[in-house]
N, C-alpha and C. Protein backbone atom coordinates (compact mmCIF):
# COMPACT_ATOMS: atom_id res chain seq x y z
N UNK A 1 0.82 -1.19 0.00
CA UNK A 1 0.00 0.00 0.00
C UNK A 1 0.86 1.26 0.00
N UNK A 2 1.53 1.16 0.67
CA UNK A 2 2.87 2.55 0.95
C UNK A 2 3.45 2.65 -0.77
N UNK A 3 3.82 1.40 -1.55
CA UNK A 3 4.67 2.13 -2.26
C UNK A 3 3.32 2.13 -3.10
N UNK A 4 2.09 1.89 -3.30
CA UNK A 4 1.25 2.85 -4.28
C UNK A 4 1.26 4.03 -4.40
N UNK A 5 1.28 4.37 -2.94
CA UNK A 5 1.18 5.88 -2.54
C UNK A 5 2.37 6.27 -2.86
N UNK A 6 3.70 6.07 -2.60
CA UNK A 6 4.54 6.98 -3.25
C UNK A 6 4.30 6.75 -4.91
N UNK A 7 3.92 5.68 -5.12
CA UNK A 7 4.30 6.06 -7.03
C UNK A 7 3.08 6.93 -7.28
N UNK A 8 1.90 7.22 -6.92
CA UNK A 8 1.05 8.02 -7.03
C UNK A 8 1.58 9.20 -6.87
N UNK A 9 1.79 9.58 -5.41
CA UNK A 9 2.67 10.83 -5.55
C UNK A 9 3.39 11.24 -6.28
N UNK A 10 4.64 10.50 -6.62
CA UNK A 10 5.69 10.82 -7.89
C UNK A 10 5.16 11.33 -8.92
N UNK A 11 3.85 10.72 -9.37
CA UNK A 11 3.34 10.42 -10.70
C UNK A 11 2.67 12.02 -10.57
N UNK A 12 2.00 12.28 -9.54
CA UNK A 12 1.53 13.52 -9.60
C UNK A 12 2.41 14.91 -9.35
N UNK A 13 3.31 14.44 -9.35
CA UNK A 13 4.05 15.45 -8.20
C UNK A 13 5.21 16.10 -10.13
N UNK A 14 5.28 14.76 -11.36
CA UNK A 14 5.34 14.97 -12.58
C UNK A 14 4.78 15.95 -13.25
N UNK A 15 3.46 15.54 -13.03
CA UNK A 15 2.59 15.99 -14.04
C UNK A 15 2.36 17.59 -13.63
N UNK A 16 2.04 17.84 -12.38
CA UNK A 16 2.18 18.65 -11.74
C UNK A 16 3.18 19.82 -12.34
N UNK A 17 4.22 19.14 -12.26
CA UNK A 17 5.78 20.07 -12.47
C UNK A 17 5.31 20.28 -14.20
N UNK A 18 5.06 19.21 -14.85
CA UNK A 18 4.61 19.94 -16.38
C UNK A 18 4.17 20.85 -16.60
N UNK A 19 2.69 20.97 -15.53
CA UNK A 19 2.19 21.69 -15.96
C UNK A 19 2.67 23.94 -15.33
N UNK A 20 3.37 23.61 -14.68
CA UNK A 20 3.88 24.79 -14.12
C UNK A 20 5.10 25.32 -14.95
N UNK A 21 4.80 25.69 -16.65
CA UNK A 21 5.90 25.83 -17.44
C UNK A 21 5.41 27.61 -17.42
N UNK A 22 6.84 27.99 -17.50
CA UNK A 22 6.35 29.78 -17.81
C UNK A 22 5.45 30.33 -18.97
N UNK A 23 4.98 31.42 -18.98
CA UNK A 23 4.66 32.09 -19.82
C UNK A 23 5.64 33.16 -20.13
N UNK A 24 5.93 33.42 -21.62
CA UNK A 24 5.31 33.13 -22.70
C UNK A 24 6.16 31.85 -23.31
N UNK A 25 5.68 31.04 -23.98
CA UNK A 25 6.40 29.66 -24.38
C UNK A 25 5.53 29.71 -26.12
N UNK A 26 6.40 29.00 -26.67
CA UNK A 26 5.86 28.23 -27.82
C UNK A 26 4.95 27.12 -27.66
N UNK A 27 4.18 27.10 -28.82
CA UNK A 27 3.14 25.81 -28.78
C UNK A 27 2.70 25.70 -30.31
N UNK A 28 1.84 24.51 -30.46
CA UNK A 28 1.34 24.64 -31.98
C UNK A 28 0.08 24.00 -31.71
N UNK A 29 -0.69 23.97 -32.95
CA UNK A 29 -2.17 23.23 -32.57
C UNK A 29 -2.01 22.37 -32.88
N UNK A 30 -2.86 21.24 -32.12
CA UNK A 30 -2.36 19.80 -32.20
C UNK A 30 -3.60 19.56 -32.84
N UNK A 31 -4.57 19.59 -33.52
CA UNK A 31 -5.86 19.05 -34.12
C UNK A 31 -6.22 19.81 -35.44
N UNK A 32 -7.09 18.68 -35.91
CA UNK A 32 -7.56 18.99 -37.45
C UNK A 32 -8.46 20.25 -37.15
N UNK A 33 -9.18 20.69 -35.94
CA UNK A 33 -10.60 21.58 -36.31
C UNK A 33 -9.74 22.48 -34.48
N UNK A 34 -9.70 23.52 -34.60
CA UNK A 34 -9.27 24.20 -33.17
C UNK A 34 -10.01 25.57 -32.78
N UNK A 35 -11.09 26.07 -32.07
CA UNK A 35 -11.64 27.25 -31.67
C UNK A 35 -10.84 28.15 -31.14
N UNK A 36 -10.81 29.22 -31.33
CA UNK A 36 -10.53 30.69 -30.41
C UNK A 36 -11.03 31.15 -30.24
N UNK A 37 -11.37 31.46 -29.05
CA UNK A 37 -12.47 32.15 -27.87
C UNK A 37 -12.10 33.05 -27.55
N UNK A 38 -13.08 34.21 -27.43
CA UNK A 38 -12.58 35.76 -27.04
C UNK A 38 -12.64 35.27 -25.57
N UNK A 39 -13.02 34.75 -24.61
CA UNK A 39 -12.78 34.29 -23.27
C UNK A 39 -12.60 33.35 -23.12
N UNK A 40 -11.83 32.94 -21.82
CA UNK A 40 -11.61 31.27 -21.03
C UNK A 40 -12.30 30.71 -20.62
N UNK A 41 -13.19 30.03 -21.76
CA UNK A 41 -14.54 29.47 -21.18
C UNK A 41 -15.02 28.66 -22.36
N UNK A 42 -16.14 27.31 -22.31
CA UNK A 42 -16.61 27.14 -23.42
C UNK A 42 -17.79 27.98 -24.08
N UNK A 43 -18.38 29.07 -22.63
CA UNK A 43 -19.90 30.15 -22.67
C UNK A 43 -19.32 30.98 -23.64
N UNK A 44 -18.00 31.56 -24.18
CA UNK A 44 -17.07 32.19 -24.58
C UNK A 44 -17.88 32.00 -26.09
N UNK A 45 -17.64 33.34 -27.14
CA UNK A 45 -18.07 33.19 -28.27
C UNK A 45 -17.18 32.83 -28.74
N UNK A 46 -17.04 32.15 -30.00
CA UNK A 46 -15.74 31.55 -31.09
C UNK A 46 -15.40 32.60 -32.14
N UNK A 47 -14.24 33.23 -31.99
CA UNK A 47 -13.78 34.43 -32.73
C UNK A 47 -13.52 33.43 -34.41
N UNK A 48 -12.59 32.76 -33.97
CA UNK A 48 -11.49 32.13 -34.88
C UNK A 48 -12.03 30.57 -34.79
N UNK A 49 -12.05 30.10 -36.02
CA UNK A 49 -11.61 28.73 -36.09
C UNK A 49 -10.94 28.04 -37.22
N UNK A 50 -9.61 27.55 -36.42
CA UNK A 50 -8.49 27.24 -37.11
C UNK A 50 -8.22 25.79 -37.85
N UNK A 51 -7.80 25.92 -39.01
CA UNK A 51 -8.33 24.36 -39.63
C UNK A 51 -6.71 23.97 -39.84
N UNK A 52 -5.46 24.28 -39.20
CA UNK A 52 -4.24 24.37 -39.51
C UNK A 52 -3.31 23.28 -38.84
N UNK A 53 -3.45 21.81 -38.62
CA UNK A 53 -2.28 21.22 -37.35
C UNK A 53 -0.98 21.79 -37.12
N UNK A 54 -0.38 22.06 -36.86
CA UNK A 54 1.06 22.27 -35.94
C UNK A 54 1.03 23.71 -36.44
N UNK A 55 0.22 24.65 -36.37
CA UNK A 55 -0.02 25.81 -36.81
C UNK A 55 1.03 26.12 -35.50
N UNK A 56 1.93 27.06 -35.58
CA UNK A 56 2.42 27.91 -34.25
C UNK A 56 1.85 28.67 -33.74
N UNK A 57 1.59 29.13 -32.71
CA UNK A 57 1.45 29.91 -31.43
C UNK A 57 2.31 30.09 -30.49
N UNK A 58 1.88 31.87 -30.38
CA UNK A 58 2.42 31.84 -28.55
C UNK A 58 1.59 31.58 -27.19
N UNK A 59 1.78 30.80 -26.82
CA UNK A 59 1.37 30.92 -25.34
C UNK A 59 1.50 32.65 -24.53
N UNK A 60 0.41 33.42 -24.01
CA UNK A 60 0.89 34.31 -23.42
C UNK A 60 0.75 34.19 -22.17
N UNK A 61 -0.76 33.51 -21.50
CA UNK A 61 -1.25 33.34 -20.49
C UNK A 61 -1.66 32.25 -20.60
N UNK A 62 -1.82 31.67 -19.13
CA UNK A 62 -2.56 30.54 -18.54
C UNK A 62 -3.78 30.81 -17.29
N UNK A 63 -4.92 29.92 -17.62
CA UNK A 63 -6.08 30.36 -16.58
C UNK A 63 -6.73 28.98 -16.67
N UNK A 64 -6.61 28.26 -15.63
CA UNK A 64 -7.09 26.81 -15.65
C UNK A 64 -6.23 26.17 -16.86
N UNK A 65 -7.25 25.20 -17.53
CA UNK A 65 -7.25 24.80 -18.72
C UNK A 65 -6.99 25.82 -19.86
N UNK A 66 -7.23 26.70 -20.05
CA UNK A 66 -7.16 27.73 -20.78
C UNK A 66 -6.02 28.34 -21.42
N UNK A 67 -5.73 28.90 -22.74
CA UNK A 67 -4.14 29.05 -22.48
C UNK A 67 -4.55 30.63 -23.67
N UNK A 68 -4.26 31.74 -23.13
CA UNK A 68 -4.29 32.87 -24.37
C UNK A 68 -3.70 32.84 -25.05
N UNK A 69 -3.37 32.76 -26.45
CA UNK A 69 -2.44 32.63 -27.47
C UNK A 69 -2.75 33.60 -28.26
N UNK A 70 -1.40 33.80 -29.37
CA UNK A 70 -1.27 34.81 -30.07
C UNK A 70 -0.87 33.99 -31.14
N UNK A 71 -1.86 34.20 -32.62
CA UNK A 71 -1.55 33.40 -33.89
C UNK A 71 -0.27 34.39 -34.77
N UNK A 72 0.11 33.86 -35.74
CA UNK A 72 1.40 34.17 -36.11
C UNK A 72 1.26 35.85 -37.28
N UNK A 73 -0.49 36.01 -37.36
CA UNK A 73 -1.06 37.39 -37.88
C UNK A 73 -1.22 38.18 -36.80
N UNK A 74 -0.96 37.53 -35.08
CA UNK A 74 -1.12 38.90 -34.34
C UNK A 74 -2.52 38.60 -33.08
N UNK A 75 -3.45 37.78 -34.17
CA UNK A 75 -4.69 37.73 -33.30
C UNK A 75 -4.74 37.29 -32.28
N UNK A 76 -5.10 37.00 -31.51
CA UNK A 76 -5.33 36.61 -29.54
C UNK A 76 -6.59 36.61 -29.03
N UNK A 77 -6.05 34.92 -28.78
CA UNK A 77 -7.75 34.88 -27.84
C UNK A 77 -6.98 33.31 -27.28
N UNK A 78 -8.43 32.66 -26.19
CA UNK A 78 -8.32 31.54 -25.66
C UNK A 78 -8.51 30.07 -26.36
N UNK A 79 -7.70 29.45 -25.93
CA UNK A 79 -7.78 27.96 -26.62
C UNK A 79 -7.79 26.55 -25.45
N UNK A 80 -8.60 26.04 -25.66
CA UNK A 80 -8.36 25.08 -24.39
C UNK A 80 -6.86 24.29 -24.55
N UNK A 81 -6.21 23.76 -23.48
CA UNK A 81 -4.76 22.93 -23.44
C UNK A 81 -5.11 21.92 -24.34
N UNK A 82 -6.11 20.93 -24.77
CA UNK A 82 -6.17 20.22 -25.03
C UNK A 82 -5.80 20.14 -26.48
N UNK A 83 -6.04 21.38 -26.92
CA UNK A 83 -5.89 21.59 -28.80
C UNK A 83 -4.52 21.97 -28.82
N UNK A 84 -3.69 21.94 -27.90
CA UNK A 84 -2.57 22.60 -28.07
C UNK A 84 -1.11 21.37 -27.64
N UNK A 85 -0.44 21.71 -28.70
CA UNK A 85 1.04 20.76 -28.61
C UNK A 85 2.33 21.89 -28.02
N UNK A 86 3.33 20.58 -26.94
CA UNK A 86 4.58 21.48 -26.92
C UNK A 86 4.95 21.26 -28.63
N UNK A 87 5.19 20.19 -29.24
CA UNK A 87 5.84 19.99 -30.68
C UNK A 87 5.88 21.60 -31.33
N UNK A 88 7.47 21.99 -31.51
CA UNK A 88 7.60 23.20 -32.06
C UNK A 88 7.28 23.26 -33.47
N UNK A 89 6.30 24.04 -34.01
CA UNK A 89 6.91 24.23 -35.31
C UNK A 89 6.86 25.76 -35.76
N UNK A 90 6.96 26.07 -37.30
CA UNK A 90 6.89 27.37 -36.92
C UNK A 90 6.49 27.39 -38.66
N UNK A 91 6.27 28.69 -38.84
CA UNK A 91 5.82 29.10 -40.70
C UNK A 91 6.30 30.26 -41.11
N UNK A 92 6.46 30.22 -42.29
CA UNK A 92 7.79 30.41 -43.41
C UNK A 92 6.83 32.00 -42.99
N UNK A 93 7.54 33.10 -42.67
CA UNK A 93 7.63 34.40 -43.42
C UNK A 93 7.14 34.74 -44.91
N UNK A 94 8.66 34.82 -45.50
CA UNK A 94 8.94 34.75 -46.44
C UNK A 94 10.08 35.71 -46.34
N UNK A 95 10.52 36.42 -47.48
CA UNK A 95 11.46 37.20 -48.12
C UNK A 95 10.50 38.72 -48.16
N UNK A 96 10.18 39.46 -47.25
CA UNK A 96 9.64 40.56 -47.95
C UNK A 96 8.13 40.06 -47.49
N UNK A 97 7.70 39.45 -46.85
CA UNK A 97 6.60 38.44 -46.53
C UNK A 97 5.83 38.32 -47.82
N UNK A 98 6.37 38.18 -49.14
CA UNK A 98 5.67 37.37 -50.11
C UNK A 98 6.48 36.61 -51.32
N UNK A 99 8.00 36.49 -51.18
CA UNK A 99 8.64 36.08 -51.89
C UNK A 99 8.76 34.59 -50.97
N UNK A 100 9.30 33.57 -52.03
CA UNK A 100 9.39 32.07 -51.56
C UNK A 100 10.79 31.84 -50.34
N UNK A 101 10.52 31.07 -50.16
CA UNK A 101 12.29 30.43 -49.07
C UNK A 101 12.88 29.96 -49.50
N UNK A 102 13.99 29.66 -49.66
CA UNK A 102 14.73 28.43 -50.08
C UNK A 102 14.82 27.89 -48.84
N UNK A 103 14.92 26.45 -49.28
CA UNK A 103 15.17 25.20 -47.93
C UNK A 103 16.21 24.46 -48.31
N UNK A 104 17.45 24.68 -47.88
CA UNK A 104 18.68 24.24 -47.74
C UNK A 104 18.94 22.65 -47.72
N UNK A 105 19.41 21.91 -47.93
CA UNK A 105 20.47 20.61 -47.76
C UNK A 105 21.23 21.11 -46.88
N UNK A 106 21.79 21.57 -46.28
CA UNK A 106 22.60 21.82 -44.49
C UNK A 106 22.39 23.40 -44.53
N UNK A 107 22.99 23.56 -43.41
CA UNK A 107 22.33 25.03 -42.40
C UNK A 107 23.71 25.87 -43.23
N UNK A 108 23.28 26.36 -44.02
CA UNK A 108 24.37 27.08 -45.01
C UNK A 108 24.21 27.96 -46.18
N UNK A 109 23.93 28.98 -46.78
CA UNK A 109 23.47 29.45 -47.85
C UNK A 109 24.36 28.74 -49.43
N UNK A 110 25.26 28.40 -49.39
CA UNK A 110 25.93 27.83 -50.15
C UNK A 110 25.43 26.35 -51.12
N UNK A 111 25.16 25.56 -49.62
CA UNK A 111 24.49 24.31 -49.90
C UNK A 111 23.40 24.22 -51.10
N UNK A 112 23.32 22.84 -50.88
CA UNK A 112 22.44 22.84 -52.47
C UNK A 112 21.06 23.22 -51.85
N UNK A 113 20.24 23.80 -53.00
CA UNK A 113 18.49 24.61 -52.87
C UNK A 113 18.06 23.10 -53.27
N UNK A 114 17.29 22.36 -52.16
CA UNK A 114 16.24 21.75 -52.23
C UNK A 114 14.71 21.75 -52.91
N UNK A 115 14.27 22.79 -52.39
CA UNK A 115 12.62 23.75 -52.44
C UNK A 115 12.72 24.39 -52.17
N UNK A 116 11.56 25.70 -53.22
CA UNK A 116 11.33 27.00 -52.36
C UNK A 116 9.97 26.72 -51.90
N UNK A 117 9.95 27.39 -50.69
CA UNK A 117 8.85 27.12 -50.08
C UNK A 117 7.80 28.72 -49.58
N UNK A 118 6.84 28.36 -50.28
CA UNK A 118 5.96 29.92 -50.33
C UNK A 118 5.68 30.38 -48.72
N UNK A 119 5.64 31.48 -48.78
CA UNK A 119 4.76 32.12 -47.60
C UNK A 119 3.81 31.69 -46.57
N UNK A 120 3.16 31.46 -45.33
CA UNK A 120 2.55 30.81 -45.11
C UNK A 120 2.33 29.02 -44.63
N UNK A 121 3.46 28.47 -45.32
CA UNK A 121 3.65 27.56 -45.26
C UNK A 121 3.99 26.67 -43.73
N UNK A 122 3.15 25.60 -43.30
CA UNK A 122 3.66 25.43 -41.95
C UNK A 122 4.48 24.53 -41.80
N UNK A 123 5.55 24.25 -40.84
CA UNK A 123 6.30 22.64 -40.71
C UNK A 123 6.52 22.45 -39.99
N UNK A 124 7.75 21.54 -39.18
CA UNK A 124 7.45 21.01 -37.87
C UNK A 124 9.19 21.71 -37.95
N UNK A 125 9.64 21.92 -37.18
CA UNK A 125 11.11 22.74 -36.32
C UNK A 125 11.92 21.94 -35.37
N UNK A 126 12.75 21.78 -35.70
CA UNK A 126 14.00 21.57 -35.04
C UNK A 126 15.08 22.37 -34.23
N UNK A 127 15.98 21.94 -33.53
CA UNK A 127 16.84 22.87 -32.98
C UNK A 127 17.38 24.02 -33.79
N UNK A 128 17.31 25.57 -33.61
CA UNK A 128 18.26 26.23 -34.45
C UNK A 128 19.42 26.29 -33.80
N UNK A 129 19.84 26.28 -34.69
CA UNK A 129 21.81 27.38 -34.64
C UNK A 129 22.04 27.82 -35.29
N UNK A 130 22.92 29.02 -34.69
CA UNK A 130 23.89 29.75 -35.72
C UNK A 130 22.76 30.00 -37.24
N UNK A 131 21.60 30.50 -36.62
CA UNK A 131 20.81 30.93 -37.55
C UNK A 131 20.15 30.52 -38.91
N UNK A 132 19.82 28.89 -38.75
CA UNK A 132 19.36 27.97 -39.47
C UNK A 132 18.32 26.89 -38.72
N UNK A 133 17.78 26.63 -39.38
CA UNK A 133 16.83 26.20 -38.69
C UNK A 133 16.30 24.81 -39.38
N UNK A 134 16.23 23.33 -38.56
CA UNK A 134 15.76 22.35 -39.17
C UNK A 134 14.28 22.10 -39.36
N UNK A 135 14.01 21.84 -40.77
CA UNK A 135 12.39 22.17 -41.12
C UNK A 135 11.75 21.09 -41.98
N UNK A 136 10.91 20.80 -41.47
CA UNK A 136 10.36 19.48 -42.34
C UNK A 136 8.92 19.69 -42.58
N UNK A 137 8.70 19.79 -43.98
CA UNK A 137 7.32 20.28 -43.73
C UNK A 137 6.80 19.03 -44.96
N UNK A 138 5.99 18.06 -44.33
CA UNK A 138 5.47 16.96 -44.44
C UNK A 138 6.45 15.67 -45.17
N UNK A 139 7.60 15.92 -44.14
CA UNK A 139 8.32 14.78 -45.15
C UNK A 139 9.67 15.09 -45.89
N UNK A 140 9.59 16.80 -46.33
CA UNK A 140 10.09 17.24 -47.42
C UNK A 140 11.59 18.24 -46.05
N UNK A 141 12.40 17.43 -46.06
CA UNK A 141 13.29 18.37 -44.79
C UNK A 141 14.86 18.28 -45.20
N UNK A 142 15.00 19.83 -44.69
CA UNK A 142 16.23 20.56 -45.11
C UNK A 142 15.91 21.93 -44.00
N UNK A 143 16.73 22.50 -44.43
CA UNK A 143 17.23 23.59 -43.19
C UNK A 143 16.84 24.78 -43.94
N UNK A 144 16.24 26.11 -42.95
CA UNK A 144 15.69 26.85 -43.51
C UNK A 144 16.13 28.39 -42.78
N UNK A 145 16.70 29.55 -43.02
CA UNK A 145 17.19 30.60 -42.53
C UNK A 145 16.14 31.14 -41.25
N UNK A 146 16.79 31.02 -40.07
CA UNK A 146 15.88 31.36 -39.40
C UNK A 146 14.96 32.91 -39.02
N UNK A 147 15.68 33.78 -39.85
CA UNK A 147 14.78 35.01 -39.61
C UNK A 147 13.50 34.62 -40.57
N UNK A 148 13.58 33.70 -41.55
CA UNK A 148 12.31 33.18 -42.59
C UNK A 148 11.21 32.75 -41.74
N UNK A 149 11.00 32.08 -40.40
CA UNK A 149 10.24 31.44 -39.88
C UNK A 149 9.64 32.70 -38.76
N UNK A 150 8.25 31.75 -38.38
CA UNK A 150 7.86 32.89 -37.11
C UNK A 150 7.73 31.03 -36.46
N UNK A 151 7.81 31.58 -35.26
CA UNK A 151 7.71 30.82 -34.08
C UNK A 151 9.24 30.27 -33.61
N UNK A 152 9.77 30.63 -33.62
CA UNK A 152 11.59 30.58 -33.44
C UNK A 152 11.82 31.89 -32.58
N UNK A 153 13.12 31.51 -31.79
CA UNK A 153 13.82 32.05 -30.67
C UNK A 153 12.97 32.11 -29.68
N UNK A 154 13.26 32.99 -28.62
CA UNK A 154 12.52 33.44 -27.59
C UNK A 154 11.22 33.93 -27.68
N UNK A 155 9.87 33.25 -27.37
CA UNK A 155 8.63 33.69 -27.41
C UNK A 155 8.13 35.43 -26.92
């Protein structure tokens, strides 16, 4: 009986610590269909609804379940935790925000041009360095200049 109770504890004492991550953090939407609510609530009207998976966001606030986010045009409102992933990813800028990207074969301007990849475009993110950024957007992955992306560096 004792060691249930400690692995219970442990187990909570985890999840717990997860959930006590700072604000502001990265996140992306984890689902095919995702609401934004002008309030933290489901009584809340639906401003936005986002049809985008690993779309990026910022986390700004937390209130219960609730998490305020800011989409990568600026807009802000509430999303329940549940629609929401740590999995980073982030979406292409662009050049001028309407010219294409190039997506690199290694973190290098030199390297060979893979794809250009338009505006808008979302993918899943990897560690940057030294101002490159690993980007895979459905499969298709090579390294991509990181001022090109939004949802990169410090939230």
């Amino acid at each position: 009986m004792a060691a249930c109770a400690v692995a219970i504890s442990s187990l909570t004492g985890t999840a717990h610590a997860a959930d006590d991550d700072k604000v502001p953090y990265w996140a992306s939407v984890d689902t095919d269909l995702a609401n934004l609510r002008v309030g933290p609530g489901e009584s809340y009207r639906i401003d936005w609804v986002y049809r985008r998976p690993h779309l990026p966001v910022k986390v700004l606030r937390r209130e219960g379940p609730w998490r305020l986010v800011e989409d990568p045009d600026g807009t802000k409102g509430w999303m329940r935790d549940l629609l929401l992933s740590r999995q980073r990813s982030a979406l292409v800028k662009g050049a001028g925000g309407k010219a294409p990207v190039e997506m690199r074969a290694e973190a290098n301007s030199s390297s060979a041009m893979l794809w250009r990849i338009e505006p808008g475009v979302v993918g899943l993110l990897g560690a940057c360095k030294e101002g490159w950024c690993p980007f895979d957007v459905q499969g298709h992955k090579g390294f991509v200049e990181q001022e090109m992306l939004w949802g990169v560096g410090a939230p």
